[in-house]
Protein backbone atom coordinates (compact mmCIF):
# COMPACT_ATOMS: atom_id res chain seq x y z
CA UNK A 1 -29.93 -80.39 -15.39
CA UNK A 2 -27.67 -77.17 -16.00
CA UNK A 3 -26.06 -77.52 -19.80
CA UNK A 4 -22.50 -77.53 -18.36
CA UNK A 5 -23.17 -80.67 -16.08
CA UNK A 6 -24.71 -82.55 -19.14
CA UNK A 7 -21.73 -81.34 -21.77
CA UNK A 8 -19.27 -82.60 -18.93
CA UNK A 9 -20.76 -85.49 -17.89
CA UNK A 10 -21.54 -86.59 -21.59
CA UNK A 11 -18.20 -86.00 -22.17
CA UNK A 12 -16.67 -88.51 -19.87
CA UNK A 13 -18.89 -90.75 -20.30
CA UNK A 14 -17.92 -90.87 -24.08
CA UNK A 15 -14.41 -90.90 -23.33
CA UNK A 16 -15.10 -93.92 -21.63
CA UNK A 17 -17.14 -95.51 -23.82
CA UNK A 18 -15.36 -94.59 -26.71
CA UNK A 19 -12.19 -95.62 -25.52
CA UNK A 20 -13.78 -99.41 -25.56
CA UNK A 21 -14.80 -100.11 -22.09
CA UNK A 22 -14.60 -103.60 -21.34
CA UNK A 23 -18.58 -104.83 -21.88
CA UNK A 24 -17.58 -107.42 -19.34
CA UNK A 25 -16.29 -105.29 -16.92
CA UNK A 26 -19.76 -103.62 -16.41
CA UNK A 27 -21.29 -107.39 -16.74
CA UNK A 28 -18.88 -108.47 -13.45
CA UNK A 29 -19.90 -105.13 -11.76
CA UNK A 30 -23.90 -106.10 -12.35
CA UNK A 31 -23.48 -109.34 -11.23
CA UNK A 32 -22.04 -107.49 -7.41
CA UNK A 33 -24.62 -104.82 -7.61
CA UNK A 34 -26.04 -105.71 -5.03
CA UNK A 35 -22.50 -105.99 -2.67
CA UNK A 36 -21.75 -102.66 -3.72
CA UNK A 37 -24.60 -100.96 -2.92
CA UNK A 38 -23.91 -102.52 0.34
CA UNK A 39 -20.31 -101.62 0.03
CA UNK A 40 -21.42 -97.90 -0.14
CA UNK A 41 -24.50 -97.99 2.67
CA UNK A 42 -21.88 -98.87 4.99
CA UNK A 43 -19.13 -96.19 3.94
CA UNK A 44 -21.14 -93.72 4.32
CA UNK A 45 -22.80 -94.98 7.60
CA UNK A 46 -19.32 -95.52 9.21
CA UNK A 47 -17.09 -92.49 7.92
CA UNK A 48 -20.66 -89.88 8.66
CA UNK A 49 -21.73 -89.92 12.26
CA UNK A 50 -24.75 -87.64 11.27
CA UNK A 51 -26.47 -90.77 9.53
CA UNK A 52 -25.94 -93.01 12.63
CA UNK A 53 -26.64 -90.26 14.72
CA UNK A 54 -30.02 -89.02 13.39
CA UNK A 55 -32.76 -90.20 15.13
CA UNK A 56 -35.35 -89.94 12.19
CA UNK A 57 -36.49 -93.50 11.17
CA UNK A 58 -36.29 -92.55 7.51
CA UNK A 59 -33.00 -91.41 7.35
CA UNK A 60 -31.15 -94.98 6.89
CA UNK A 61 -33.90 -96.55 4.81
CA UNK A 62 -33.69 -93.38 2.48
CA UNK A 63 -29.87 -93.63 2.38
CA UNK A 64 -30.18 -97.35 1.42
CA UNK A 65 -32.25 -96.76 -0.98
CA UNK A 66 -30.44 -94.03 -2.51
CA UNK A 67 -27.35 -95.90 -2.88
CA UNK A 68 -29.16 -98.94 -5.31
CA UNK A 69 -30.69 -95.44 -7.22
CA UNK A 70 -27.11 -94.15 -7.59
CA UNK A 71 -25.66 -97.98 -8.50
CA UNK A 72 -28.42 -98.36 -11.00
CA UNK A 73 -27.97 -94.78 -12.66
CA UNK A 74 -23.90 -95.57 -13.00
CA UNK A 75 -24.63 -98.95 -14.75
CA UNK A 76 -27.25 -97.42 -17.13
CA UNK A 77 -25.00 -94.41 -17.92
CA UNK A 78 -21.94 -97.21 -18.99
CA UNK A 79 -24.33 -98.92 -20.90
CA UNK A 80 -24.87 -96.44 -23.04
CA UNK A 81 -27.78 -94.66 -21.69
CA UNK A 82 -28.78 -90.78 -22.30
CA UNK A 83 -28.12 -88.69 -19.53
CA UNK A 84 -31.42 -88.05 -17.10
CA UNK A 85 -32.75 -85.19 -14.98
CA UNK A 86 -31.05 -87.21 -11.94
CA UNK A 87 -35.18 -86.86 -10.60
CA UNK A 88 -34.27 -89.36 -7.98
CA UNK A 89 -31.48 -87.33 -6.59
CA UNK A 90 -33.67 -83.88 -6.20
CA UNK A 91 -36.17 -85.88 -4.83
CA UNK A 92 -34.06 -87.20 -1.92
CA UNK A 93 -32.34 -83.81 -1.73
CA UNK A 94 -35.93 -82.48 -1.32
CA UNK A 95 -36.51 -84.59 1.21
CA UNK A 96 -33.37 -84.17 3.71
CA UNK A 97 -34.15 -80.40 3.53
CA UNK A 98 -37.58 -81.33 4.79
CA UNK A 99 -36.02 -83.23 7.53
CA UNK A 100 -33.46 -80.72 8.49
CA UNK A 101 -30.76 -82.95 7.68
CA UNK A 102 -27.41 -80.90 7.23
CA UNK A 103 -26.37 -80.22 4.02
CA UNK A 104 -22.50 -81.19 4.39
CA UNK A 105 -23.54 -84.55 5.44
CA UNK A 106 -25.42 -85.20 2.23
CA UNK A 107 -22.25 -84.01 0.56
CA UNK A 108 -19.90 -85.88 2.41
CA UNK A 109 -21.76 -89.06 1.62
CA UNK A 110 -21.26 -87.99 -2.27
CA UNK A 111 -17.43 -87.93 -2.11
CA UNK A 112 -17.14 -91.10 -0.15
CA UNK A 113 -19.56 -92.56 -3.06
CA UNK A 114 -17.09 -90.56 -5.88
CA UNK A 115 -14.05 -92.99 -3.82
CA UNK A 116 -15.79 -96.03 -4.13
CA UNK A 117 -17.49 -95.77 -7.31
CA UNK A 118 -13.77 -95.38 -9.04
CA UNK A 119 -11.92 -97.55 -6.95
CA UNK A 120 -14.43 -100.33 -7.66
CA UNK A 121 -15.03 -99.41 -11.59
CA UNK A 122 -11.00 -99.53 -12.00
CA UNK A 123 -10.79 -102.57 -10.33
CA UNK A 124 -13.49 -104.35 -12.46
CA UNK A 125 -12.11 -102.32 -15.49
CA UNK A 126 -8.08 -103.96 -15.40
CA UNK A 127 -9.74 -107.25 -14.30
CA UNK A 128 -11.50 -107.38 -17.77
CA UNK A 129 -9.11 -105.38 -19.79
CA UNK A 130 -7.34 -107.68 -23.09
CA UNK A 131 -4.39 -106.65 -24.77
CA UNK A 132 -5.72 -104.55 -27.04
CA UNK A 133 -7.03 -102.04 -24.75
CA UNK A 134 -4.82 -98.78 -23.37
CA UNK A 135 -4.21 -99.19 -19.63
CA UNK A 136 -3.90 -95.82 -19.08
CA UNK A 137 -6.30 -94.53 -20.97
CA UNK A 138 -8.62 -96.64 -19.86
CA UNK A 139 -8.03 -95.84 -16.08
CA UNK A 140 -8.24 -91.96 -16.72
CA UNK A 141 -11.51 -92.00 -18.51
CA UNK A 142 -13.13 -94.29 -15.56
CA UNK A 143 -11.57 -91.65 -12.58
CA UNK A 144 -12.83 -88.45 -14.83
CA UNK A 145 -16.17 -90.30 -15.48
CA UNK A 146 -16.59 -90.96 -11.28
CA UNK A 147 -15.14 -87.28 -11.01
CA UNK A 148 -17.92 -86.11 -13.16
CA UNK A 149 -20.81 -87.82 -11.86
CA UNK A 150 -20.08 -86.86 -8.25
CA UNK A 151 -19.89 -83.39 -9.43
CA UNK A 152 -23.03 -83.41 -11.19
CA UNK A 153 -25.23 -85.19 -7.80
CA UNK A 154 -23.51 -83.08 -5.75
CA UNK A 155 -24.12 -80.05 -7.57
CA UNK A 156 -28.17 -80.87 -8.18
CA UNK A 157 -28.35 -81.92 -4.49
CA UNK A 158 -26.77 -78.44 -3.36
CA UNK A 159 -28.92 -76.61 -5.63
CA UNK A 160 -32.41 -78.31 -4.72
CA UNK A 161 -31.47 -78.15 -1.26
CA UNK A 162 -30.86 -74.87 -1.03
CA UNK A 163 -34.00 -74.18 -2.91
CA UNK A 164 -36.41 -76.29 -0.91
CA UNK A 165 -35.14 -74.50 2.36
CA UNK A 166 -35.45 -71.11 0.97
CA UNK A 167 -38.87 -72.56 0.59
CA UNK A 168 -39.59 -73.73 3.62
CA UNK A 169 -38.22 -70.47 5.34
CA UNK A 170 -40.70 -68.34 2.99
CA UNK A 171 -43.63 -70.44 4.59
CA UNK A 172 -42.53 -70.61 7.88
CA UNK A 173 -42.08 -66.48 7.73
CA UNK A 174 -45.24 -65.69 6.62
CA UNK A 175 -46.89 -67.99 9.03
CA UNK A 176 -44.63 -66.32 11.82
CA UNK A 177 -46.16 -63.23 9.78
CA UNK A 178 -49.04 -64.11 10.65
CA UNK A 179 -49.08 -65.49 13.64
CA UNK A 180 -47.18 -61.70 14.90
CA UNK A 181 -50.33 -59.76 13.03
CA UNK A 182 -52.70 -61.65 14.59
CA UNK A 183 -51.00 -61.84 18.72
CA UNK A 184 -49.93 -57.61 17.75
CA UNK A 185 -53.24 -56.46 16.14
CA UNK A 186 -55.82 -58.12 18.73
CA UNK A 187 -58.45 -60.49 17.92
CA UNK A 188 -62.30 -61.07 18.75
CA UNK A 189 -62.37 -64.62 20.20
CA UNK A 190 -65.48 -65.08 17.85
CA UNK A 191 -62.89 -64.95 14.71
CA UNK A 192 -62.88 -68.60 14.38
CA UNK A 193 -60.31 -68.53 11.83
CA UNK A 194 -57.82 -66.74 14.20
CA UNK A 195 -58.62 -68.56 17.31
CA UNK A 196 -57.73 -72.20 15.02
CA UNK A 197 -54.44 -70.49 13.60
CA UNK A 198 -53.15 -69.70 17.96
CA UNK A 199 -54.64 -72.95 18.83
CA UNK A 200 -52.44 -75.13 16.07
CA UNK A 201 -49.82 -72.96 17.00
CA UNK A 202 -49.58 -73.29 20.99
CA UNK A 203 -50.72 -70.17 21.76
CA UNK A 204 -54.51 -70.81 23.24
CA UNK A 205 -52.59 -72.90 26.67
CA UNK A 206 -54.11 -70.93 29.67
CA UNK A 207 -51.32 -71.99 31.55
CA UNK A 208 -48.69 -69.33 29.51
CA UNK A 209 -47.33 -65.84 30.51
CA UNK A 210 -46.48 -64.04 27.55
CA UNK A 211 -44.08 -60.92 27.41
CA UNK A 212 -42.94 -58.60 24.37
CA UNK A 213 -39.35 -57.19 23.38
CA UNK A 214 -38.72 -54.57 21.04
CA UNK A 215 -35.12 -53.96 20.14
CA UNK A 216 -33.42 -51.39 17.56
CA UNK A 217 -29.83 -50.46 16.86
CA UNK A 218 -28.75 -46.47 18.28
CA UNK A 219 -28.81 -45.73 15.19
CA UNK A 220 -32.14 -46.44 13.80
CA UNK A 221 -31.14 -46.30 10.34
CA UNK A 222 -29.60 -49.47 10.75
CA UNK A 223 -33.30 -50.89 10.90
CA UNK A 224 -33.99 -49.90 6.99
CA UNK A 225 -30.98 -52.62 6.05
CA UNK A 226 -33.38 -56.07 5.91
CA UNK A 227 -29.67 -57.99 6.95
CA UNK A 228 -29.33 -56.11 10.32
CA UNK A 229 -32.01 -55.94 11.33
CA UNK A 230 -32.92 -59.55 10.99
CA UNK A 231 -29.57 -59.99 12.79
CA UNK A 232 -30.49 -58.32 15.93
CA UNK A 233 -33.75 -60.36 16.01
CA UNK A 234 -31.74 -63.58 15.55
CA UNK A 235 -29.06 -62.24 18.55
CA UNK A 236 -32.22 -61.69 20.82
CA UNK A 237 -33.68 -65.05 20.12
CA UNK A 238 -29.97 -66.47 20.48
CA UNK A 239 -29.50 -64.58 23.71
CA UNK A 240 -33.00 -66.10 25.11
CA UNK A 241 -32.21 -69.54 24.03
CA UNK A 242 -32.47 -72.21 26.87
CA UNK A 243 -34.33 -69.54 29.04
CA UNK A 244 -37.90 -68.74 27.80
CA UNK A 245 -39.44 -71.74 26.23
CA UNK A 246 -40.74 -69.87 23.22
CA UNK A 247 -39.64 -67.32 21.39
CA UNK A 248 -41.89 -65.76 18.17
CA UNK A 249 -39.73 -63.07 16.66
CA UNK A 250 -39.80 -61.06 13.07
CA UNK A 251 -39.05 -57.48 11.95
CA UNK A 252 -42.42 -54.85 12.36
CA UNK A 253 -41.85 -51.19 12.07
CA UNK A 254 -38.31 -51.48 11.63
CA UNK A 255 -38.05 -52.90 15.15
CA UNK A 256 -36.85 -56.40 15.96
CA UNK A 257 -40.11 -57.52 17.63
CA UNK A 258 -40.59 -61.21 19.91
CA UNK A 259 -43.54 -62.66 21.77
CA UNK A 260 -41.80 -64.83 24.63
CA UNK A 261 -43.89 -67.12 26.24
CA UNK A 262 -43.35 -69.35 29.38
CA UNK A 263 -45.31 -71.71 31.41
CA UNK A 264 -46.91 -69.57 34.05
CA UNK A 265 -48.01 -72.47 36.32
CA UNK A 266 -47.87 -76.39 35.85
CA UNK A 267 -51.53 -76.80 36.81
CA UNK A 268 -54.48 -75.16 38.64
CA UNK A 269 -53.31 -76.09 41.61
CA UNK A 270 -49.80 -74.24 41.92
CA UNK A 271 -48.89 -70.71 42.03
CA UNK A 272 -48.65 -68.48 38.82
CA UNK A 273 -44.86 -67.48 38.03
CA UNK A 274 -44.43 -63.56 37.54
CA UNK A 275 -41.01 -63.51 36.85
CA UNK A 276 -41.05 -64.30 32.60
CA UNK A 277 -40.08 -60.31 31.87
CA UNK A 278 -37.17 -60.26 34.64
CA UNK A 279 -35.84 -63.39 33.54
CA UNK A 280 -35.53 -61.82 29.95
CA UNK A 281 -34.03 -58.53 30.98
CA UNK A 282 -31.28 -60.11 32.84
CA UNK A 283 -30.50 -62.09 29.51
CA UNK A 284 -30.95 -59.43 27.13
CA UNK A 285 -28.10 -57.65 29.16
CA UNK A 286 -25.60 -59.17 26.81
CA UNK A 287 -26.82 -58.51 23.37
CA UNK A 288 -24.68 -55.46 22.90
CA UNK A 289 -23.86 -51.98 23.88
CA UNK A 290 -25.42 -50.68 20.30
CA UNK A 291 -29.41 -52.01 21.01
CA UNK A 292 -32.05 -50.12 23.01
CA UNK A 293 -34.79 -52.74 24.45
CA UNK A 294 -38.24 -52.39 25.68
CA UNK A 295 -39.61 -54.88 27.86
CA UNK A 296 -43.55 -55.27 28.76
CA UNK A 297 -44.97 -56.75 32.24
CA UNK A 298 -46.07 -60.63 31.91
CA UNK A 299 -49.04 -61.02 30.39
CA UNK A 300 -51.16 -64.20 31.23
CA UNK A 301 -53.55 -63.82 28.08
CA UNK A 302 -53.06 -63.56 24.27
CA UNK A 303 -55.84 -61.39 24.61
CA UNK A 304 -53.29 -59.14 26.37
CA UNK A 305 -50.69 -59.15 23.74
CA UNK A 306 -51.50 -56.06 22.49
CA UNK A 307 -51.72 -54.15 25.30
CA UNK A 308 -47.61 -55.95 26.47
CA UNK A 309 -47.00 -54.57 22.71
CA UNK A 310 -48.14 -51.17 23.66
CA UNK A 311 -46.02 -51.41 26.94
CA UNK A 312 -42.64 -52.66 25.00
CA UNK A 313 -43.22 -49.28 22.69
CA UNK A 314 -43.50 -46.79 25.62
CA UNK A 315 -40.27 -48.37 26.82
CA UNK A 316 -38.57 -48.77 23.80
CA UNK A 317 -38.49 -44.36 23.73
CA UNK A 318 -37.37 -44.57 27.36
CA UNK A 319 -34.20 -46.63 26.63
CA UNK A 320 -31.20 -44.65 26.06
CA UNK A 321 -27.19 -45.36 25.97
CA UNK A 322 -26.86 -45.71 29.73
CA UNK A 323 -30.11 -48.10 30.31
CA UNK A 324 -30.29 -50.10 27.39
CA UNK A 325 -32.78 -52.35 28.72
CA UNK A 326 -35.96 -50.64 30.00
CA UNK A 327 -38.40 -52.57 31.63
CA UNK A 328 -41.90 -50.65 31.70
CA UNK A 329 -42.14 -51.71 35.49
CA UNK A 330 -39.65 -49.59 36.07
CA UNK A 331 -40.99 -46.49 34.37
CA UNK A 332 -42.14 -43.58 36.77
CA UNK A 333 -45.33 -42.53 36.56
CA UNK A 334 -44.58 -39.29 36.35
CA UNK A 335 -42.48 -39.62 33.14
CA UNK A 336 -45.22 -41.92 31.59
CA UNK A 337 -47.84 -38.94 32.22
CA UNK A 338 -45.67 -36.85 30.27
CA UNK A 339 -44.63 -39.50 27.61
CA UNK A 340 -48.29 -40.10 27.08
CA UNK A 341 -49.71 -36.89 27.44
CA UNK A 342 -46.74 -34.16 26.80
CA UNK A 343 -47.34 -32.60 23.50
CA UNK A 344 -51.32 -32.17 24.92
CA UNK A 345 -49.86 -30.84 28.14
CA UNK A 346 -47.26 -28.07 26.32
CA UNK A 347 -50.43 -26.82 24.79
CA UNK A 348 -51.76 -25.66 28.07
CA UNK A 349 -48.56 -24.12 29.64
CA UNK A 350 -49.59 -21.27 32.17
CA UNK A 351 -48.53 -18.14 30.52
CA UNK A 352 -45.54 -17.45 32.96
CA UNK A 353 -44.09 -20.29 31.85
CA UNK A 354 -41.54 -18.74 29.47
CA UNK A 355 -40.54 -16.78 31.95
CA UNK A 356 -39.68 -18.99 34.33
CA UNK A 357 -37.37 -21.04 32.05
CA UNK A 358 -35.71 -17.42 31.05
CA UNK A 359 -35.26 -17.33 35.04
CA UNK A 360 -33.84 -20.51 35.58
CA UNK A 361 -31.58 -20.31 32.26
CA UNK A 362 -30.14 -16.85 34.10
CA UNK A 363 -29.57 -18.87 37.19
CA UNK A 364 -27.65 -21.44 35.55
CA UNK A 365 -30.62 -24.38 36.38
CA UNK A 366 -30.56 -23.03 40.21
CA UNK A 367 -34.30 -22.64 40.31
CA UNK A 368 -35.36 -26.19 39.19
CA UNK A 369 -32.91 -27.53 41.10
CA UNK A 370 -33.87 -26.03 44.54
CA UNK A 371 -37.24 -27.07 44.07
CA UNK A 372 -35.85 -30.90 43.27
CA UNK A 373 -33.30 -31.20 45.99
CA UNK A 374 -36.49 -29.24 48.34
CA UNK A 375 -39.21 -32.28 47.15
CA UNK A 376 -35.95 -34.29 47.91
CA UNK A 377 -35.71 -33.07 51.41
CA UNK A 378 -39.09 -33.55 52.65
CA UNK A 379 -39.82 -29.73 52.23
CA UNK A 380 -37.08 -29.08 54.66
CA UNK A 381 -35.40 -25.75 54.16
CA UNK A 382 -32.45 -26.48 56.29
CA UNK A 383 -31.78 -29.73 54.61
CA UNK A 384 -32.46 -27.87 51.13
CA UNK A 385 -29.49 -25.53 51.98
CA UNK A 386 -27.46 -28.14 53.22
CA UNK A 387 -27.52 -30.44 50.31
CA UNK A 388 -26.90 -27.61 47.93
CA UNK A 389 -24.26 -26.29 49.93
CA UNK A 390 -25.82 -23.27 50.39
CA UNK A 391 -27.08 -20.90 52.95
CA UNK A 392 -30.89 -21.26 54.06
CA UNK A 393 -31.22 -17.68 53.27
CA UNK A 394 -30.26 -18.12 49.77
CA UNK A 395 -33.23 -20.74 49.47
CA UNK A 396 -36.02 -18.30 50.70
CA UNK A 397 -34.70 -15.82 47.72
CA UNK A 398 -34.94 -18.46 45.33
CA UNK A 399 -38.40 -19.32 46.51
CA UNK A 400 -39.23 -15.63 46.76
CA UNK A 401 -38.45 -15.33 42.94
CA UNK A 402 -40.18 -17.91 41.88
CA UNK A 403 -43.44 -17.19 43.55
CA UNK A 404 -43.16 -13.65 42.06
CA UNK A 405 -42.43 -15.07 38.47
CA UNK A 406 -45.06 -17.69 39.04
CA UNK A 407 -47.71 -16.58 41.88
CA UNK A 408 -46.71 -19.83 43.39
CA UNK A 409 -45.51 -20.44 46.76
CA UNK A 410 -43.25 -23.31 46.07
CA UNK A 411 -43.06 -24.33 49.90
CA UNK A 412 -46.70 -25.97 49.56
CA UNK A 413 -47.37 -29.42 48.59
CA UNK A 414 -49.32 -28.87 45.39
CA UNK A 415 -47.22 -25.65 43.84
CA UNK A 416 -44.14 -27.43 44.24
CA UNK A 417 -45.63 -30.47 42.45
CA UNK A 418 -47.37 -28.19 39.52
CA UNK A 419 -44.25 -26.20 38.98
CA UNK A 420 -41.94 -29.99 39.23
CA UNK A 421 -44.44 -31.21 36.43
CA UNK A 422 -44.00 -27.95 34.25
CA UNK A 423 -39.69 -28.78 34.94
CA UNK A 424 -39.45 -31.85 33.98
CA UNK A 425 -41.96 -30.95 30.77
CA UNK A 426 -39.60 -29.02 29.35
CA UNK A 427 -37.23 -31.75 29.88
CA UNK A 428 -39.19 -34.14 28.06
């Protein structure tokens, strides 16, 4: 126990002691040990609804049984007894942690203890108390000595509990750990090891649809600070609660990463659902105006995982301030053959290239966007001119400059969609 609890605790219980505590004071209180432990079972039961409440069989046995501990440490300590490592109170705080019982409950029960433990050791104290002894004395040393020893449980109960979850939360992220590496990486379904840890863990249900999010702040080097970005993951798995059944979510590559899974269908017999990813971009509208999100298609394999990974990346670098949320079903094609092929592609650039941008610079973007509002059109010249507010005339000189910058005749199908690829390159 830490020094400062003992030196306190010692001390009051020497002051109490010392100042010749009535031997049959604690000799009346032995004789009702059992009605106090009683006494304090039902304190705490009544005045705590999270005892009564719980629905863990243990909980009120433990409590009961605590409460004789507690009644059997007091007496021992009054009788002159050495002050002990208080092993049955870590124990039980070990315990509760285990069992996800809240911590201010635990703590609560100590103080209503601390009340009843003086009240009843005054009582017994001026019951027993001759002529000789000092009243007042006497009744300060037994309120500091209840004083002290709530402050010591409580203290080794907060600490151990606090502990034990830390604990717990260290396994439970390295299994999540896991778990990600494994769903992320891909596995061979002859990896027995791998296929035991998804089976233990849910994961192996052919019946599931499985979808991956990938979130980071605008500012990405809010990702390097641990705190935020385990934040965002927690606001994602907040903002999901009640709406996907299962949420697996960590940090990897400085991204708030979660596998959501669903039920996909009830049984062989009824249709598969195909709706897990929409559900979750409609919800992850509301995590905040400062996260970009990439969403994958539904998945109906963990064998698939990877590849819904891959998906949640490409849209991840599509999001942007105005859509926040991407959802790779909504990507283009177009801008996911330049995404995944761009750098490749502006290796190859015809050589008139440069000199069409030049052009188009000159033109103040005129040139690109007569051939987009022409593609727009249907290839219609008239509608061209009319949408850009221009006369038709003024569209056959733009086309008449581009085909002599480019040797393409931009009023065919395939050099209008060569030299639209090369545009929107560049925007890339």
């Amino acid at each position: 126990m830490t020094e400062y609890l003992t030196a306190s605790l010692n001390d009051a219980v020497a002051h109490l002691i010392g100042g010749q505590f009535p031997a049959n004071a604690l000799k009346s209180m032995r004789a009702r040990a059992s009605d106090l432990t009683a006494e304090l079972n039902k304190a705490i039961v009544d005045e705590i609804p999270a005892f009564s409440e719980s629905r863990n069989p243990e909980i009120l046995p433990a409590l009961s049984a605590h409460c004789h501990g507690h009644v059997d440490e007091v007496f021992r300590l009054l009788g002159g007894g050495p002050i002990g490592s208080f092993e049955f109170v870590r124990d039980n705080a070990r315990k509760l942690a285990e069992r996800r019982f809240p911590l201010e409950a635990i703590l609560h029960a100590y103080r209503c203890g601390h009340k009843i433990f003086a009240h009843r050791l005054r009582e017994a104290t001026l019951a027993a108390m001759g002529p000789s002894h000092d009243t007042r004395q006497l009744a300060a040393s037994v309120a500091d000595f209840a004083m002290e020893y709530a402050n010591a449980v409580s203290t080794i109960t907060a600490g151990v509990y606090v502990s034990q979850t830390r604990l717990m939360a260290d396994v439970a992220g390295d299994r999540r750990t896991q778990l990600l590496n494994i769903l992320l990486g891909g596995y061979d379904e002859s990896d027995g090891r791998a296929s035991g840890i998804l089976r233990d863990a849910g994961y192996l249900d052919h019946r599931q649809s499985f979808c991956v999010v990938l979130a980071q702040s605008t500012d990405p080097t809010e990702m390097l600070v641990p705190a935020r970005a385990r934040r965002l993951a927690d606001s994602i798995d907040e903002a999901l609660h009640g709406k996907v059944a299962r949420r697996l979510s960590d940090i990897r590559d400085n991204k708030a990463t979660v596998i959501c899974s669903d039920i996909r269908r009830t049984s062989g017999w009824t249709p598969a659902r195909t709706d897990l990813a929409r559900i979750i971009a409609h919800e992850l509208e509301v995590v905040g105006p400062a996260v970009l999100i990439g969403l994958s298609n539904d998945v109906p394999s963990t064998s698939l995982i990877p590849t819904a990974y891959r998906q949640a990346q490409i849209a991840l670098d599509f999001a942007n301030v105005a859509n926040r949320v991407m959802h790779f079903s909504a990507l283009a094609p177009q801008g996911l053959l330049l995404h995944l092929a761009g750098e490749e592609f502006r290796r190859v650039l015809p050589d008139w290239t440069t000199k069409f941008f030049q052009a188009d610079e000159k033109a103040r973007g005129a040139l690109v966007t007569t051939l987009r509002a022409y593609a727009n059109a249907d290839m219609n010249i008239l509608k061209t001119a009319e949408t850009l507010l221009v006369h038709p005339n003024t569209i056959y000189s733009r086309m008449q400059k581009i085909f002599d910058i480019t040797g393409l005749e931009a009023r065919s199908y395939h050099a209008l969609t060569e030299l639209l690829l090369i545009a929107d390159c560049r925007r890339k």
